[in-house]
N, C-alpha and C. Protein backbone atom coordinates (compact mmCIF):
# COMPACT_ATOMS: atom_id res chain seq x y z
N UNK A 1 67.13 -11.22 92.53
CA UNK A 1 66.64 -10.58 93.75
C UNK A 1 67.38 -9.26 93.93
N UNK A 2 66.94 -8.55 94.24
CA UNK A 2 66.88 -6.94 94.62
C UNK A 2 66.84 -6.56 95.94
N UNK A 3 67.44 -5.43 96.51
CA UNK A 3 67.19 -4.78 97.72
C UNK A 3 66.56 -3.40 97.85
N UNK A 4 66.31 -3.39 98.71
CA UNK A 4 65.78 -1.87 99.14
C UNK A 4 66.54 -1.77 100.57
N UNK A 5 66.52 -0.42 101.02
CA UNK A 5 66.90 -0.20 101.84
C UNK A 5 65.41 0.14 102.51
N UNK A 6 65.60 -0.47 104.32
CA UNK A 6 64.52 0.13 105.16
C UNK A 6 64.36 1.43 105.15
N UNK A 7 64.99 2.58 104.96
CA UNK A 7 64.77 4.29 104.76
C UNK A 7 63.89 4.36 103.85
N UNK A 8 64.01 3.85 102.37
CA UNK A 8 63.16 3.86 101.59
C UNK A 8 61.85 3.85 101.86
N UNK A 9 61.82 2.32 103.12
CA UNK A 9 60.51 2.11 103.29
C UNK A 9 59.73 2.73 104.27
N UNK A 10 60.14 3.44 105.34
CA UNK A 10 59.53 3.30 107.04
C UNK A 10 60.83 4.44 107.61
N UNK A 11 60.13 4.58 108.81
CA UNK A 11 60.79 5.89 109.70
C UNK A 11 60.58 4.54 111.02
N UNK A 12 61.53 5.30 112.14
CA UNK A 12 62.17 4.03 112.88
C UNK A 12 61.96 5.36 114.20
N UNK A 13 61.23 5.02 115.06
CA UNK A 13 61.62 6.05 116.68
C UNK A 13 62.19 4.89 117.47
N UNK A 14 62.79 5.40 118.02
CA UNK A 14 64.25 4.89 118.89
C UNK A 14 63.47 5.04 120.82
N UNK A 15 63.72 3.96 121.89
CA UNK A 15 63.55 4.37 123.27
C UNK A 15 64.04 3.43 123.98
N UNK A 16 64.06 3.18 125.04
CA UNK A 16 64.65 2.27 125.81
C UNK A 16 64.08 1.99 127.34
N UNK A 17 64.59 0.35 127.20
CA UNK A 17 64.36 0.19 128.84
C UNK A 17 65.01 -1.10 129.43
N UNK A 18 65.72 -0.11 130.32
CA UNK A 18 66.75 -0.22 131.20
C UNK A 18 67.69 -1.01 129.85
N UNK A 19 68.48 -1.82 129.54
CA UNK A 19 69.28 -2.05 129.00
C UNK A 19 69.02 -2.83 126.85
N UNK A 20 68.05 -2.47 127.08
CA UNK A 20 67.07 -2.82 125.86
C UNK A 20 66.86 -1.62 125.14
N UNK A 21 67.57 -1.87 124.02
CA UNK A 21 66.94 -0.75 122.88
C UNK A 21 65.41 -0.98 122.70
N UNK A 22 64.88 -0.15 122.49
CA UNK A 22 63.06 -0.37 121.82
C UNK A 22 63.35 0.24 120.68
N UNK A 23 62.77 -0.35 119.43
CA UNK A 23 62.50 0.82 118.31
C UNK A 23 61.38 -0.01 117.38
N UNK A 24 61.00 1.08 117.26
CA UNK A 24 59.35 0.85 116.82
C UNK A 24 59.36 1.64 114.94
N UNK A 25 59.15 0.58 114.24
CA UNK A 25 59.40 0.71 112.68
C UNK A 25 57.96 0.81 111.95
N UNK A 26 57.52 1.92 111.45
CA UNK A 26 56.43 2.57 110.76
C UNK A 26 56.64 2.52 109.53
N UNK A 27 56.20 1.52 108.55
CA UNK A 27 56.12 1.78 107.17
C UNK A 27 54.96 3.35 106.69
N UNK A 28 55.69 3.76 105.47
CA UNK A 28 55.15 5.24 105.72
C UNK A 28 54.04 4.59 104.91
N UNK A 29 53.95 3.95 103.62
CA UNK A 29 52.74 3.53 103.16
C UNK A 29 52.10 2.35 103.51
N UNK A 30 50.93 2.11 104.32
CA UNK A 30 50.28 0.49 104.54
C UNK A 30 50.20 -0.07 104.04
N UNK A 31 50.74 -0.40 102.35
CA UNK A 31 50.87 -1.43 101.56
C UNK A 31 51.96 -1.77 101.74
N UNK A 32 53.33 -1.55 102.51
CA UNK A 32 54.40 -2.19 102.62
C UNK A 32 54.33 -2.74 103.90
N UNK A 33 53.26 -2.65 105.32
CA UNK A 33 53.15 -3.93 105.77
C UNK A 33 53.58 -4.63 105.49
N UNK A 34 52.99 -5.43 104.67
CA UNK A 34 53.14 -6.76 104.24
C UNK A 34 54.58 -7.37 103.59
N UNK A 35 55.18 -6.74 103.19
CA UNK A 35 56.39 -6.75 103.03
C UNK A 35 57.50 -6.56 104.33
N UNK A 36 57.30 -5.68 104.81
CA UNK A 36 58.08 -5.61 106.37
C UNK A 36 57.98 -7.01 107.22
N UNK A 37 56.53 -7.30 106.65
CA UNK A 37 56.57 -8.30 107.82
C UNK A 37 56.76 -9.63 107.46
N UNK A 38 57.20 -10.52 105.99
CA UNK A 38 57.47 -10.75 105.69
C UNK A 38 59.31 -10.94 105.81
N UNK A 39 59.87 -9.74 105.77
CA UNK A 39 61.41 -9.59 105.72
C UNK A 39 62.26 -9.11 106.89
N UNK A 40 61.34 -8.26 107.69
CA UNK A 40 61.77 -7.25 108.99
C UNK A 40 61.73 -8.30 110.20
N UNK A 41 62.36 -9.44 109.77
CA UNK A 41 62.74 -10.19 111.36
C UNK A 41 62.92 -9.58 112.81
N UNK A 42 62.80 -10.36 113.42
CA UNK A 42 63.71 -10.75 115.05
C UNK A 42 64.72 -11.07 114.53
N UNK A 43 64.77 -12.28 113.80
CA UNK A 43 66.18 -12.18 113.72
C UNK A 43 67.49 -11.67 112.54
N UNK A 44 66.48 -11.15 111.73
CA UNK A 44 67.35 -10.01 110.50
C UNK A 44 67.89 -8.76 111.39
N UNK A 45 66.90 -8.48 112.11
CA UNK A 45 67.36 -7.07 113.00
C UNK A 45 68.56 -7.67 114.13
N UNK A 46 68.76 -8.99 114.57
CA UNK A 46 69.40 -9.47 115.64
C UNK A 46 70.36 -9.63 114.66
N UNK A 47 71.00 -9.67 113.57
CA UNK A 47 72.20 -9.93 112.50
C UNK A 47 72.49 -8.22 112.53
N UNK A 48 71.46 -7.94 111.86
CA UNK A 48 72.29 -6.62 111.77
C UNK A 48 72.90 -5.52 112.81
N UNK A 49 72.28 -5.83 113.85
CA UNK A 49 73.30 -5.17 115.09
C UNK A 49 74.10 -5.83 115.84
N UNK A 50 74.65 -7.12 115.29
CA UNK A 50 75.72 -7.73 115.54
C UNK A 50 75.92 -8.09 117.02
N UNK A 51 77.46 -8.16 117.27
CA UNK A 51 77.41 -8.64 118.36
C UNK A 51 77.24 -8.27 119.99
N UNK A 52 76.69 -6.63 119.74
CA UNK A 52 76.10 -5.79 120.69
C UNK A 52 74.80 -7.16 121.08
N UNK A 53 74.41 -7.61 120.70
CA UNK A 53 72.79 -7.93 120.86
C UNK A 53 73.59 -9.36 121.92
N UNK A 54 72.83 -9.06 123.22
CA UNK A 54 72.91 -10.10 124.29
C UNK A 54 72.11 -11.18 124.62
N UNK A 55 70.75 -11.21 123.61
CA UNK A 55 69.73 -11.92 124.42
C UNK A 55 68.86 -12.01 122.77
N UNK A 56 67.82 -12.75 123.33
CA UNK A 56 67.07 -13.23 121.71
C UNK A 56 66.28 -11.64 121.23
N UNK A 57 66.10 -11.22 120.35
CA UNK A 57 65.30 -9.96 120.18
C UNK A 57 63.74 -10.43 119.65
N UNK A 58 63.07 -9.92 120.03
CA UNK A 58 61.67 -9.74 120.23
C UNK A 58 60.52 -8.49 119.01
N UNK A 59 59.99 -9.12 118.62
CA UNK A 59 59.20 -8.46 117.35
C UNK A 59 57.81 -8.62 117.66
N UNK A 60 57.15 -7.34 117.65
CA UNK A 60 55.74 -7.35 118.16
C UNK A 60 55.13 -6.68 116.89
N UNK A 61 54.39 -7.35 116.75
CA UNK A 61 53.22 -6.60 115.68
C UNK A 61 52.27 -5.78 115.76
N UNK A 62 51.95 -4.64 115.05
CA UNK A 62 50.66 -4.13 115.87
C UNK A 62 50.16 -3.54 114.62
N UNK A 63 49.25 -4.67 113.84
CA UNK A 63 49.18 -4.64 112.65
C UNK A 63 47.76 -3.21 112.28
N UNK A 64 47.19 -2.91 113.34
CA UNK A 64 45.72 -1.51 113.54
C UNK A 64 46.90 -0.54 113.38
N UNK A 65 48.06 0.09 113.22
CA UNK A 65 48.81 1.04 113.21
C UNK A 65 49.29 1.34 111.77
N UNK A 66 49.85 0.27 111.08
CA UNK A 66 50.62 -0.57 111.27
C UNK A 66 51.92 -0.48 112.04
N UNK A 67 52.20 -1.03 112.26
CA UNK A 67 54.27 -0.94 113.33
C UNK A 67 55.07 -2.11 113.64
N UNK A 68 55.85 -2.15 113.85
CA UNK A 68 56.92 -3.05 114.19
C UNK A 68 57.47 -2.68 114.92
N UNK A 69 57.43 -3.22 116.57
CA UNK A 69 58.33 -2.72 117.66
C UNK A 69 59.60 -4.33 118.12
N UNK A 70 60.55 -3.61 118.08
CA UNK A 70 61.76 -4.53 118.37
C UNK A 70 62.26 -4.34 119.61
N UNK A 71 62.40 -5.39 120.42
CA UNK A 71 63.24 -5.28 121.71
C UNK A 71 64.31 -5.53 121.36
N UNK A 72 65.99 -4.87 121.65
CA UNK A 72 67.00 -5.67 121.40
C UNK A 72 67.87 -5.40 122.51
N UNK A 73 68.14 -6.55 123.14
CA UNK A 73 68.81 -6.65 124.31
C UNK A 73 70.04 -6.50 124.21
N UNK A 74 70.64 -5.65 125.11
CA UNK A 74 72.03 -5.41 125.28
C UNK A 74 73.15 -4.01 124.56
N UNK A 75 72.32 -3.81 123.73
CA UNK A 75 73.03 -3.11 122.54
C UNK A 75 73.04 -1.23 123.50
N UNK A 76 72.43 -1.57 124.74
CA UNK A 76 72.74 0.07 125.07
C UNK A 76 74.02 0.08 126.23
N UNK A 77 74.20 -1.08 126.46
CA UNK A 77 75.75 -1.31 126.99
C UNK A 77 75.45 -1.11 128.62
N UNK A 78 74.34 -1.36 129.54
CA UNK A 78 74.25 -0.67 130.52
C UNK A 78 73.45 -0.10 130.36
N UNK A 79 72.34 0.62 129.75
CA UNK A 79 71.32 0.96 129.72
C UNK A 79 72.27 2.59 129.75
N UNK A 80 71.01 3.33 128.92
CA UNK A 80 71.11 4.99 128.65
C UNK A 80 71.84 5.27 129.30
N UNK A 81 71.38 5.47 131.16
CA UNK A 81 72.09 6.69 132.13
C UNK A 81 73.46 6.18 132.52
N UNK A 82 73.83 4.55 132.12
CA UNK A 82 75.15 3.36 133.01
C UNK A 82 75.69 3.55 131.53
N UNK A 83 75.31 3.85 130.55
CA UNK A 83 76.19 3.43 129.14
C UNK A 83 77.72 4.36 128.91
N UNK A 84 79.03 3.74 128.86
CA UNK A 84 80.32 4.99 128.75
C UNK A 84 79.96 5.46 127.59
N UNK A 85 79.05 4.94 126.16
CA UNK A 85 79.47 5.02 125.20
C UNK A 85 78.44 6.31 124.59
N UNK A 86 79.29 7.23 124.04
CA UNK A 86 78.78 8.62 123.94
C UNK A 86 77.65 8.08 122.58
N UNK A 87 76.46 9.04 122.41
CA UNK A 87 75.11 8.56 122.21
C UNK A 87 75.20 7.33 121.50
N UNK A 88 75.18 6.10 121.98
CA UNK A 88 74.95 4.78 121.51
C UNK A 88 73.77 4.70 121.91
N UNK A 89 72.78 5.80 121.66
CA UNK A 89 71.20 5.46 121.77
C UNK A 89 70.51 5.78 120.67
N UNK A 90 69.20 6.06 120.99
CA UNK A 90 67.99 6.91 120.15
C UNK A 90 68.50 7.03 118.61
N UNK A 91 68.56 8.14 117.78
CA UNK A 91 68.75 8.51 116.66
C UNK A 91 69.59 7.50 115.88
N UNK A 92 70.83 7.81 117.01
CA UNK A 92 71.88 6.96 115.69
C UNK A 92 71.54 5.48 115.93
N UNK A 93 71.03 4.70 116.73
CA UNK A 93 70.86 3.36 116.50
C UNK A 93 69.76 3.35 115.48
N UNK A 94 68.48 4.11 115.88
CA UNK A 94 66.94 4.37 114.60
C UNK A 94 67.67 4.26 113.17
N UNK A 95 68.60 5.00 113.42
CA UNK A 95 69.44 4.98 112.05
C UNK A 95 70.06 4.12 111.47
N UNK A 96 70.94 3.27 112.39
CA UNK A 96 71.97 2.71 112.19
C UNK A 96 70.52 1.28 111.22
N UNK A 97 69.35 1.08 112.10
CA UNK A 97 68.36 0.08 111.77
C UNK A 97 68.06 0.62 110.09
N UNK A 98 67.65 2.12 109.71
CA UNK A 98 67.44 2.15 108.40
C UNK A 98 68.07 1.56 108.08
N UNK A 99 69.40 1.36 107.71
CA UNK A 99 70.58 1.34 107.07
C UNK A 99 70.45 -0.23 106.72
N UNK A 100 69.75 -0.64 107.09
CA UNK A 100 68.94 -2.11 106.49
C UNK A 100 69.20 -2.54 105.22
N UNK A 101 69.32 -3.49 104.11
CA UNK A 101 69.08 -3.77 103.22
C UNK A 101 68.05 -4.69 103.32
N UNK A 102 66.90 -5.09 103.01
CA UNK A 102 65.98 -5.95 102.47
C UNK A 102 65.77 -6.38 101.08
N UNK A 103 65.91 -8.04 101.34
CA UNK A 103 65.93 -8.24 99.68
C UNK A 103 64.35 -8.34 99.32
N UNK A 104 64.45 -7.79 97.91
CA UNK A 104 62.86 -7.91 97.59
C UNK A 104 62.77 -8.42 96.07
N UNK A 105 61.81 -9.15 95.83
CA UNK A 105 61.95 -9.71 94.10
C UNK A 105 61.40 -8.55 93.36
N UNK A 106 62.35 -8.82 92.22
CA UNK A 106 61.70 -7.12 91.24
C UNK A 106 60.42 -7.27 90.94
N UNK A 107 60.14 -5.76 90.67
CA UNK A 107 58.98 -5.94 90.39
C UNK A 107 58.37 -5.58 89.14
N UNK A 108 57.12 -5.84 88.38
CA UNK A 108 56.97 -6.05 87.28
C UNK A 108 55.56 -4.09 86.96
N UNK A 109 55.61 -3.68 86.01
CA UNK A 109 55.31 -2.65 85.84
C UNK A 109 53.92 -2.23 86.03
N UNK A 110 53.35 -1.33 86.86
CA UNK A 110 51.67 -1.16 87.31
C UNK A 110 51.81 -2.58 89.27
N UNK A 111 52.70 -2.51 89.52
CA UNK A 111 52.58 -3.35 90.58
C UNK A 111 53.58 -2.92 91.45
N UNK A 112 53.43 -3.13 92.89
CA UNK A 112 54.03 -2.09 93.75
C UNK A 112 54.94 -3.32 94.30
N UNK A 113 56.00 -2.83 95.51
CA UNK A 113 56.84 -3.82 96.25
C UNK A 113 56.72 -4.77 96.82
């Protein structure tokens, strides 16, 4: 088994409400759907932002786009405007989510991820 990193796969916009990160994950090609959704948990994304995350995180599908929107509770410390912690929002969390590893089985030649 093999990884990829989520950057590889998808671009990530970052928003919030009230104390809930939102970020909404766009595979850039629609054949990796199926793979995201497959590997791109609630709760792979609730591991990888550790113990910021207060509450169960939430994965919505919105497979006519395709997208992946994640609620993750807690991780803005107080929400955006209450948070001490200098930008613990938007970008660098979108980011911090690429920074993903997903395992994926190799793949064999003329056949995609």
């Amino acid at each position: 088994m093999s990884t990829v990193l989520l950057d590889d796969l998808a671009d990530v916009r970052a928003g919030d409400k009230g104390d809930a990160l939102m970020l909404s994950v766009f595979p850039r090609d629609p054949a990796d759907a199926d793979l995201l959704s497959t590997h791109l948990t609630a709760e792979v994304v609730a591991r990888h932002f550790g113990a910021a995350v207060t509450g169960p995180v939430t994965r919505t599908v919105l497979p006519r786009l395709p997208a992946f929107v994640f609620a993750i509770p807690g991780v803005l410390a107080g929400g955006v405007t209450g948070s001490t912690v200098l930008d613990g929002h938007g970008k660098t969390l979108s980011y911090h989510l690429l920074t993903l590893e997903l395992p994926i089985r190799p793949t064999t030649e003329g056949e995609s991820i």
